[in-house]
PDB file of N, CA and C in Angstrom:
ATOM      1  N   UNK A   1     -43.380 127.465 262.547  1.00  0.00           N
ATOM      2  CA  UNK A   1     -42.264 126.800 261.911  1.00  0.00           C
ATOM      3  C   UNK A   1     -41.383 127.806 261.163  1.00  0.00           C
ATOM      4  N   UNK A   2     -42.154 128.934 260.661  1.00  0.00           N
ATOM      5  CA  UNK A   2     -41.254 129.733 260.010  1.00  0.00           C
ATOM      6  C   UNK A   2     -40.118 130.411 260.804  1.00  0.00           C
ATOM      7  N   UNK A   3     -40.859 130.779 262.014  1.00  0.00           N
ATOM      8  CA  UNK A   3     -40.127 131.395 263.125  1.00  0.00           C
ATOM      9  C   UNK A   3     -38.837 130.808 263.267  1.00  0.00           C
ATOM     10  N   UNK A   4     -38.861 129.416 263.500  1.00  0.00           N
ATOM     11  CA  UNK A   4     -37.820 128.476 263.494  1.00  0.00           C
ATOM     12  C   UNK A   4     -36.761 128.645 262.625  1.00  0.00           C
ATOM     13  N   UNK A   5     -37.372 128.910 261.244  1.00  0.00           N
ATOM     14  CA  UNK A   5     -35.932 128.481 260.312  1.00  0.00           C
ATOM     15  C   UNK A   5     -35.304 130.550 260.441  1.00  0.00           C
ATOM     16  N   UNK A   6     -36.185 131.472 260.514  1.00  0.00           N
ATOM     17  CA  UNK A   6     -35.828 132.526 260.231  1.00  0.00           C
ATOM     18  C   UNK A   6     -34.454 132.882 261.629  1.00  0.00           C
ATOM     19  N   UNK A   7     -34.877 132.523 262.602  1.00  0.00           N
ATOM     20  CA  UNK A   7     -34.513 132.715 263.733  1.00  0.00           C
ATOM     21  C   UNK A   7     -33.418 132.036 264.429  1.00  0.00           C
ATOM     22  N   UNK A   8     -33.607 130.705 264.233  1.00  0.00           N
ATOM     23  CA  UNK A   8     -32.852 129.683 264.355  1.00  0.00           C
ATOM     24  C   UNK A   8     -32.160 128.885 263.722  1.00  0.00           C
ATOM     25  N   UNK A   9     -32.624 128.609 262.725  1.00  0.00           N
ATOM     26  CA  UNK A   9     -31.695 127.654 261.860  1.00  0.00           C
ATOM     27  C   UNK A   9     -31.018 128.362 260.664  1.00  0.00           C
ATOM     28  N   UNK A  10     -31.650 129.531 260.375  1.00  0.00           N
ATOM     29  CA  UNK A  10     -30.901 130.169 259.114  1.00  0.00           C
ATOM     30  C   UNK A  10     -29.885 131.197 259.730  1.00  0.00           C
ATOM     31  N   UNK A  11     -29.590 131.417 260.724  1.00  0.00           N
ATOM     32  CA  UNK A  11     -28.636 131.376 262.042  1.00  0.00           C
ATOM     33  C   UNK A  11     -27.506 130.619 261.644  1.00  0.00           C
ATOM     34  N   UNK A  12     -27.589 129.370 261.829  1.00  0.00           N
ATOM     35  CA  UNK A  12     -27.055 128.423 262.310  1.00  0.00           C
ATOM     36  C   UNK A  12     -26.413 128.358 260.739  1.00  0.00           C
ATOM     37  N   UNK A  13     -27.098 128.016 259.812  1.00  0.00           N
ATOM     38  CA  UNK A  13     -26.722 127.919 258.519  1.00  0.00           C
ATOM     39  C   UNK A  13     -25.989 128.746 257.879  1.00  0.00           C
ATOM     40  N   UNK A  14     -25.683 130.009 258.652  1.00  0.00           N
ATOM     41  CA  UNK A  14     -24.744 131.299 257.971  1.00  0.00           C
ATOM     42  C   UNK A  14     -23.623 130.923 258.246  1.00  0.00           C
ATOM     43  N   UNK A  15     -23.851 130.706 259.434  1.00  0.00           N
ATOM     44  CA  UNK A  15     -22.332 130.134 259.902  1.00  0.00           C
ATOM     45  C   UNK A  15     -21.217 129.690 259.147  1.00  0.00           C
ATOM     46  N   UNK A  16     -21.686 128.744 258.596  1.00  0.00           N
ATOM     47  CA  UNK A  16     -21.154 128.308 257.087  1.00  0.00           C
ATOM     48  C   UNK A  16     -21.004 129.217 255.769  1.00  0.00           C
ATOM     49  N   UNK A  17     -21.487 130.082 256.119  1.00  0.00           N
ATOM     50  CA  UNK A  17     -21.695 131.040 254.617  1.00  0.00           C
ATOM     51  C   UNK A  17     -22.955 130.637 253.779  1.00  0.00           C
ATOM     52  N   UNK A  18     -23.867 129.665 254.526  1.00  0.00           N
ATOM     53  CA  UNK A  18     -25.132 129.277 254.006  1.00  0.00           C
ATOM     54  C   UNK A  18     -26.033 130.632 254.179  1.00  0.00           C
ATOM     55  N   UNK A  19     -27.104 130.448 253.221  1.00  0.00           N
ATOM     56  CA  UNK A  19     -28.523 131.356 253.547  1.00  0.00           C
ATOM     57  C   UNK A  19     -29.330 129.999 253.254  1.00  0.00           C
ATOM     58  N   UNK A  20     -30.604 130.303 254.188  1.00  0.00           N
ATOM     59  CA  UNK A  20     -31.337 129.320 254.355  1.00  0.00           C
ATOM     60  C   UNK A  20     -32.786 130.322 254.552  1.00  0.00           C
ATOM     61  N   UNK A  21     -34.027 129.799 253.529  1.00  0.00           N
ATOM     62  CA  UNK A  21     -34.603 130.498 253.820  1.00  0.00           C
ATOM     63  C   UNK A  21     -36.048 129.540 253.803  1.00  0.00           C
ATOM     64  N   UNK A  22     -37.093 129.829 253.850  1.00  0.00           N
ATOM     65  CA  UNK A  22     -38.167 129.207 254.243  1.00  0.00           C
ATOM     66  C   UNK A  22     -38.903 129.486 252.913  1.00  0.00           C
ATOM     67  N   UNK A  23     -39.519 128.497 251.933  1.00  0.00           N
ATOM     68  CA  UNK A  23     -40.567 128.565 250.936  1.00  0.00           C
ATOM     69  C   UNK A  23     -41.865 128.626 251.437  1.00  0.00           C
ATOM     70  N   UNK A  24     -42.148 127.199 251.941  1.00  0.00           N
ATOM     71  CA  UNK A  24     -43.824 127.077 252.230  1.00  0.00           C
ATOM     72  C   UNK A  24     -43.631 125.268 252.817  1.00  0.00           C
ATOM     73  N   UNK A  25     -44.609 124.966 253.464  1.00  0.00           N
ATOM     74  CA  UNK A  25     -45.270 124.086 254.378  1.00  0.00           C
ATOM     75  C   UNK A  25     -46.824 123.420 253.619  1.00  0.00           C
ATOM     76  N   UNK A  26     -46.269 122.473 252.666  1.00  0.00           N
ATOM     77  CA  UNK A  26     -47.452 121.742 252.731  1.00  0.00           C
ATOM     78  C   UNK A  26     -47.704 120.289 253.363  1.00  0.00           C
ATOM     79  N   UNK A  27     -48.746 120.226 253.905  1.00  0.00           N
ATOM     80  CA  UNK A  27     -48.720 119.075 254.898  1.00  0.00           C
ATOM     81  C   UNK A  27     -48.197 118.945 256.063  1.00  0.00           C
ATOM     82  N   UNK A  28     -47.318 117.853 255.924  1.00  0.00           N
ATOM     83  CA  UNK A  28     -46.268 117.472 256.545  1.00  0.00           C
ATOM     84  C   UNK A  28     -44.913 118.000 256.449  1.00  0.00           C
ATOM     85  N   UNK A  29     -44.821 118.566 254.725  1.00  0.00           N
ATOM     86  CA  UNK A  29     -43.450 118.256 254.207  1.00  0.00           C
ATOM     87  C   UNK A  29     -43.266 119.987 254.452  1.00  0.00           C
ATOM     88  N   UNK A  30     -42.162 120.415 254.839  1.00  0.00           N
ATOM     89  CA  UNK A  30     -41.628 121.685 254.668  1.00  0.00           C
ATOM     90  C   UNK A  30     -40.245 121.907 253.799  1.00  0.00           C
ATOM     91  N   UNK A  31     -40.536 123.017 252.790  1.00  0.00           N
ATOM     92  CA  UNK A  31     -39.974 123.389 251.574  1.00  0.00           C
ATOM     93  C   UNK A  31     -38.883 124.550 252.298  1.00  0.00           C
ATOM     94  N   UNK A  32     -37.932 124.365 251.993  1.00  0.00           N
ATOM     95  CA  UNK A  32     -36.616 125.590 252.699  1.00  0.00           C
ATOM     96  C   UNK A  32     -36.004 125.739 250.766  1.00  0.00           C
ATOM     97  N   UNK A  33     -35.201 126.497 250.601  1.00  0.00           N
ATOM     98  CA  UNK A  33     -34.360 127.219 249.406  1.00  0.00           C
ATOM     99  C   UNK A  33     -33.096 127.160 250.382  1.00  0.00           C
ATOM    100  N   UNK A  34     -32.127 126.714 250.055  1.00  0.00           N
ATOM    101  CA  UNK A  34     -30.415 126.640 250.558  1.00  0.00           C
ATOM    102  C   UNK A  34     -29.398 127.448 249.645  1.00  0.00           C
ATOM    103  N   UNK A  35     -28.922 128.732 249.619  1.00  0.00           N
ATOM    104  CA  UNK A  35     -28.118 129.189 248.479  1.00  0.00           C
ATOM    105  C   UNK A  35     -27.119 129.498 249.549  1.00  0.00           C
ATOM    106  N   UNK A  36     -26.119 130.643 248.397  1.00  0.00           N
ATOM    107  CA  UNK A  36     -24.905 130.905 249.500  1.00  0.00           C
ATOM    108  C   UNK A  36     -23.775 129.609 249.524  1.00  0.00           C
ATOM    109  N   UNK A  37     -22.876 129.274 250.422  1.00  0.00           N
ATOM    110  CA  UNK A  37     -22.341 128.670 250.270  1.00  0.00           C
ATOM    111  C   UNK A  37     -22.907 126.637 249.752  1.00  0.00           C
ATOM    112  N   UNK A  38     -24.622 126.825 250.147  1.00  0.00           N
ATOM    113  CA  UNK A  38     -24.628 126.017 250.018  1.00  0.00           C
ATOM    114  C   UNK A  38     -24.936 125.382 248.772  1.00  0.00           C
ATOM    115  N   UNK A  39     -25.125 126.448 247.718  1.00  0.00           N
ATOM    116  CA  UNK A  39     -25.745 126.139 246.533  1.00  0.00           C
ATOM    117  C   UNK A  39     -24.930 125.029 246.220  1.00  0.00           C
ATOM    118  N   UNK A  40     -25.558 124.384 245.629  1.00  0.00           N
ATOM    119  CA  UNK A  40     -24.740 122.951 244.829  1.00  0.00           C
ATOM    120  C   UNK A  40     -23.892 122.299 245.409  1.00  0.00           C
ATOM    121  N   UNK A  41     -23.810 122.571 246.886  1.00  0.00           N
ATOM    122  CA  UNK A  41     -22.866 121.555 248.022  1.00  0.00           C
ATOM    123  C   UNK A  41     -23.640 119.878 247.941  1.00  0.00           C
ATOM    124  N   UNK A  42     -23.399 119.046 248.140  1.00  0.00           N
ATOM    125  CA  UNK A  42     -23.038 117.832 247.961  1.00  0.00           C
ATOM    126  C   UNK A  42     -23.711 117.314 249.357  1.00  0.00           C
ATOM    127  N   UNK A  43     -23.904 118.052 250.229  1.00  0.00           N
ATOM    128  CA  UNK A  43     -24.774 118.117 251.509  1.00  0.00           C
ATOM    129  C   UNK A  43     -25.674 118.598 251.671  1.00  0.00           C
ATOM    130  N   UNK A  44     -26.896 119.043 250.903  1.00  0.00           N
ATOM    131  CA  UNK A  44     -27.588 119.415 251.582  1.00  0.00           C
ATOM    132  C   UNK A  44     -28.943 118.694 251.527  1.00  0.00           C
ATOM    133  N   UNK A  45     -28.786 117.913 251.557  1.00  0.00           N
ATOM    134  CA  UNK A  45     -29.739 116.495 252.002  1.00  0.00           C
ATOM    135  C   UNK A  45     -29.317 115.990 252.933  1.00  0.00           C
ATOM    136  N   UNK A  46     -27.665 116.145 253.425  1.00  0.00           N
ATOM    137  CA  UNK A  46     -27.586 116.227 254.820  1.00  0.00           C
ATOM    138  C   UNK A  46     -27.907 116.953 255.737  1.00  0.00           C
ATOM    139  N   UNK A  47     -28.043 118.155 255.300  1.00  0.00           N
ATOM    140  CA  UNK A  47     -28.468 119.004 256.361  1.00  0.00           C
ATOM    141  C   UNK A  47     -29.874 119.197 256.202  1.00  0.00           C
ATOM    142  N   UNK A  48     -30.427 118.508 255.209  1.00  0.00           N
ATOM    143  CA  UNK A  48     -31.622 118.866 255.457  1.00  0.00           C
ATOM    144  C   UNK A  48     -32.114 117.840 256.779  1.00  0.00           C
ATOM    145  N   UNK A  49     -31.807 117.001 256.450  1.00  0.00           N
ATOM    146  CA  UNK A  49     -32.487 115.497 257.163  1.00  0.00           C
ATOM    147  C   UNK A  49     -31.371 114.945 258.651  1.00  0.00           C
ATOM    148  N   UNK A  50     -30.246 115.959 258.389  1.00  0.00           N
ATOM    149  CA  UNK A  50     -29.261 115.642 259.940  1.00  0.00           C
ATOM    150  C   UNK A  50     -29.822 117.021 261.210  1.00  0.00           C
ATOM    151  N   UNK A  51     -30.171 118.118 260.331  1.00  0.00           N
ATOM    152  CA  UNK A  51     -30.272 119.060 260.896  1.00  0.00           C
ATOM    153  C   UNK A  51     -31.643 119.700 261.004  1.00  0.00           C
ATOM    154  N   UNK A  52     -31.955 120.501 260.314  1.00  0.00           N
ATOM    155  CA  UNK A  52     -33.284 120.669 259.718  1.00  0.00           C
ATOM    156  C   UNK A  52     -34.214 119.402 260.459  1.00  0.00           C
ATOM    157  N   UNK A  53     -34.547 118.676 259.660  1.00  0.00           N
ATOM    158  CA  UNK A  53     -35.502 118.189 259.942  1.00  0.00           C
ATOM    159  C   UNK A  53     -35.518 117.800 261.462  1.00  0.00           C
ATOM    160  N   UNK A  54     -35.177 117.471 262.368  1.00  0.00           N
ATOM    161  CA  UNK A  54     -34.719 116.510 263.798  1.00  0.00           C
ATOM    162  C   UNK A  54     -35.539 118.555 264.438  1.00  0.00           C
ATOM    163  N   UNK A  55     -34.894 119.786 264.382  1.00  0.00           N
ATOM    164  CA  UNK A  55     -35.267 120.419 264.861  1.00  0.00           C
ATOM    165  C   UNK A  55     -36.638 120.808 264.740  1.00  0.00           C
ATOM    166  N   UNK A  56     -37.103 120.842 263.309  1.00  0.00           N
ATOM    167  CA  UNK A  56     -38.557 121.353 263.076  1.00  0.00           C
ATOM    168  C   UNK A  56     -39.301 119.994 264.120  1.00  0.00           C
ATOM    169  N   UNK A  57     -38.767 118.536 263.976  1.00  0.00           N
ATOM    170  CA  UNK A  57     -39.999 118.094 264.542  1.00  0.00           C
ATOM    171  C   UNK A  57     -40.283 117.721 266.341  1.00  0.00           C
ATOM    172  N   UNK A  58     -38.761 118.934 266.749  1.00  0.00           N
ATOM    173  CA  UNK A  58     -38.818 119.064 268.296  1.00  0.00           C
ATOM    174  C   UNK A  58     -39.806 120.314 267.771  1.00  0.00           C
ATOM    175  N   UNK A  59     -40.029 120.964 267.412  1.00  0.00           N
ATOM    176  CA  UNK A  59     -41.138 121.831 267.689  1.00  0.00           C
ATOM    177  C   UNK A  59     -42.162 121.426 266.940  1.00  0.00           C
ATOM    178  N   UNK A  60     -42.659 120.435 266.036  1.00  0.00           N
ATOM    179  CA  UNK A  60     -43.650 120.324 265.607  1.00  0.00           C
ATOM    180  C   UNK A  60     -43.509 119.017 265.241  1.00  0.00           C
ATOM    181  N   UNK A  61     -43.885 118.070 265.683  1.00  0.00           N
ATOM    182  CA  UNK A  61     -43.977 116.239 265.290  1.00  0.00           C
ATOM    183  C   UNK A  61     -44.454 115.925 263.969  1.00  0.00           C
ATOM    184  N   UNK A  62     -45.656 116.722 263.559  1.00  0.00           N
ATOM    185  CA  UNK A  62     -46.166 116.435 262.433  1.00  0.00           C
ATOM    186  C   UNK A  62     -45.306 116.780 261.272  1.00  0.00           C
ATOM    187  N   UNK A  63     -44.496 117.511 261.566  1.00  0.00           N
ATOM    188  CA  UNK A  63     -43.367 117.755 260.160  1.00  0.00           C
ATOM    189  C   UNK A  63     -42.737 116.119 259.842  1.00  0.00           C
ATOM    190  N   UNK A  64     -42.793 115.783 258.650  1.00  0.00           N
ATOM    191  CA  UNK A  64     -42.526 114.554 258.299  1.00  0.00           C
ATOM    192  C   UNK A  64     -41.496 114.630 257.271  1.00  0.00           C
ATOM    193  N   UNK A  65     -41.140 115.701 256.439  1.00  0.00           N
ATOM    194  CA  UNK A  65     -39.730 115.620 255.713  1.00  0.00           C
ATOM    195  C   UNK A  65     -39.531 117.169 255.720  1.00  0.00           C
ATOM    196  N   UNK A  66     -37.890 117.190 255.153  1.00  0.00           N
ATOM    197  CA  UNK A  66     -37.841 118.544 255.021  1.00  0.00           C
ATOM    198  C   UNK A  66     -37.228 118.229 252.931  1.00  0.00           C
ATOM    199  N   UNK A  67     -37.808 119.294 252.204  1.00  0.00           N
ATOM    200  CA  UNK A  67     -37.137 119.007 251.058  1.00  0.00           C
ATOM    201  C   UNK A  67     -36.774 120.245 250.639  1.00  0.00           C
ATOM    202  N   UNK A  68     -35.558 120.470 250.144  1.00  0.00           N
ATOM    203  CA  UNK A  68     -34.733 121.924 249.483  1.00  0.00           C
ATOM    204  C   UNK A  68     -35.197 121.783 247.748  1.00  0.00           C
ATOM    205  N   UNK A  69     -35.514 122.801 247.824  1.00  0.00           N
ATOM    206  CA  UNK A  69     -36.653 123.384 246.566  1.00  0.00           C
ATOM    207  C   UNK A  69     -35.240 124.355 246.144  1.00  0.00           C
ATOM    208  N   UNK A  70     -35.467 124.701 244.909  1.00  0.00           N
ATOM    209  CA  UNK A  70     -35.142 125.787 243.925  1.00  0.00           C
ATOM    210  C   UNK A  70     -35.490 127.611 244.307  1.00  0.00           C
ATOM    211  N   UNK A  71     -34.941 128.466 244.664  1.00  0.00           N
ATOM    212  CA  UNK A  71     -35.492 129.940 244.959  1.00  0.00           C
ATOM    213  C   UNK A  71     -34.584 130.395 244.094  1.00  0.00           C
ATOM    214  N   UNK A  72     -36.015 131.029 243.139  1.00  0.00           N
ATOM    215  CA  UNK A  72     -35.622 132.522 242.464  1.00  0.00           C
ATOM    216  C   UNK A  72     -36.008 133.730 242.738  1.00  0.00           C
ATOM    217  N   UNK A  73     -35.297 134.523 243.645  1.00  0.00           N
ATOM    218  CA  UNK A  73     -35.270 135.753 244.259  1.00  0.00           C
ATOM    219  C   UNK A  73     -35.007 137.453 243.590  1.00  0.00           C
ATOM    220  N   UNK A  74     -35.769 137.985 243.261  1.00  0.00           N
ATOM    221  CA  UNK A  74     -35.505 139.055 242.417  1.00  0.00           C
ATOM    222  C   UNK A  74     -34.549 139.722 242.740  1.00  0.00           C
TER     223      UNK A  74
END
């Protein structure tokens, strides 16, 4: 799954002037950090759940939400 967001979706997310990066995977639920253009955008519970999520669970079914967490990056 990490492969996914590093490769593919945080790709996709620059595009925009987003960085998208991968926290951690517990369970079901997978944790991403959204900064860059997207910090404090008004969407990104859209993209988590229009975008994001629909792809992680073509590669993995058991992913059951995606939720954008807080990253503090040194």
């Amino acid at each position: 799954m990490r492969a996914l967001v590093d490769t593919v979706l945080a790709p996709l997310v620059a595009k925009d002037g987003g960085i998208l990066q991968w926290v951690r995977r517990v369970d079901g639920v997978v944790e991403v950090s959204l900064s860059g253009a997207c910090l404090g955008c008004p969407a990104q519970r859209d993209t988590a759940d229009a975008v994001l999520l629909p792809a992680m669970r073509a590669v993995d079914p058991s992913v059951t939400s995606v939720r954008v967490v807080p990253r503090f990056l040194p």
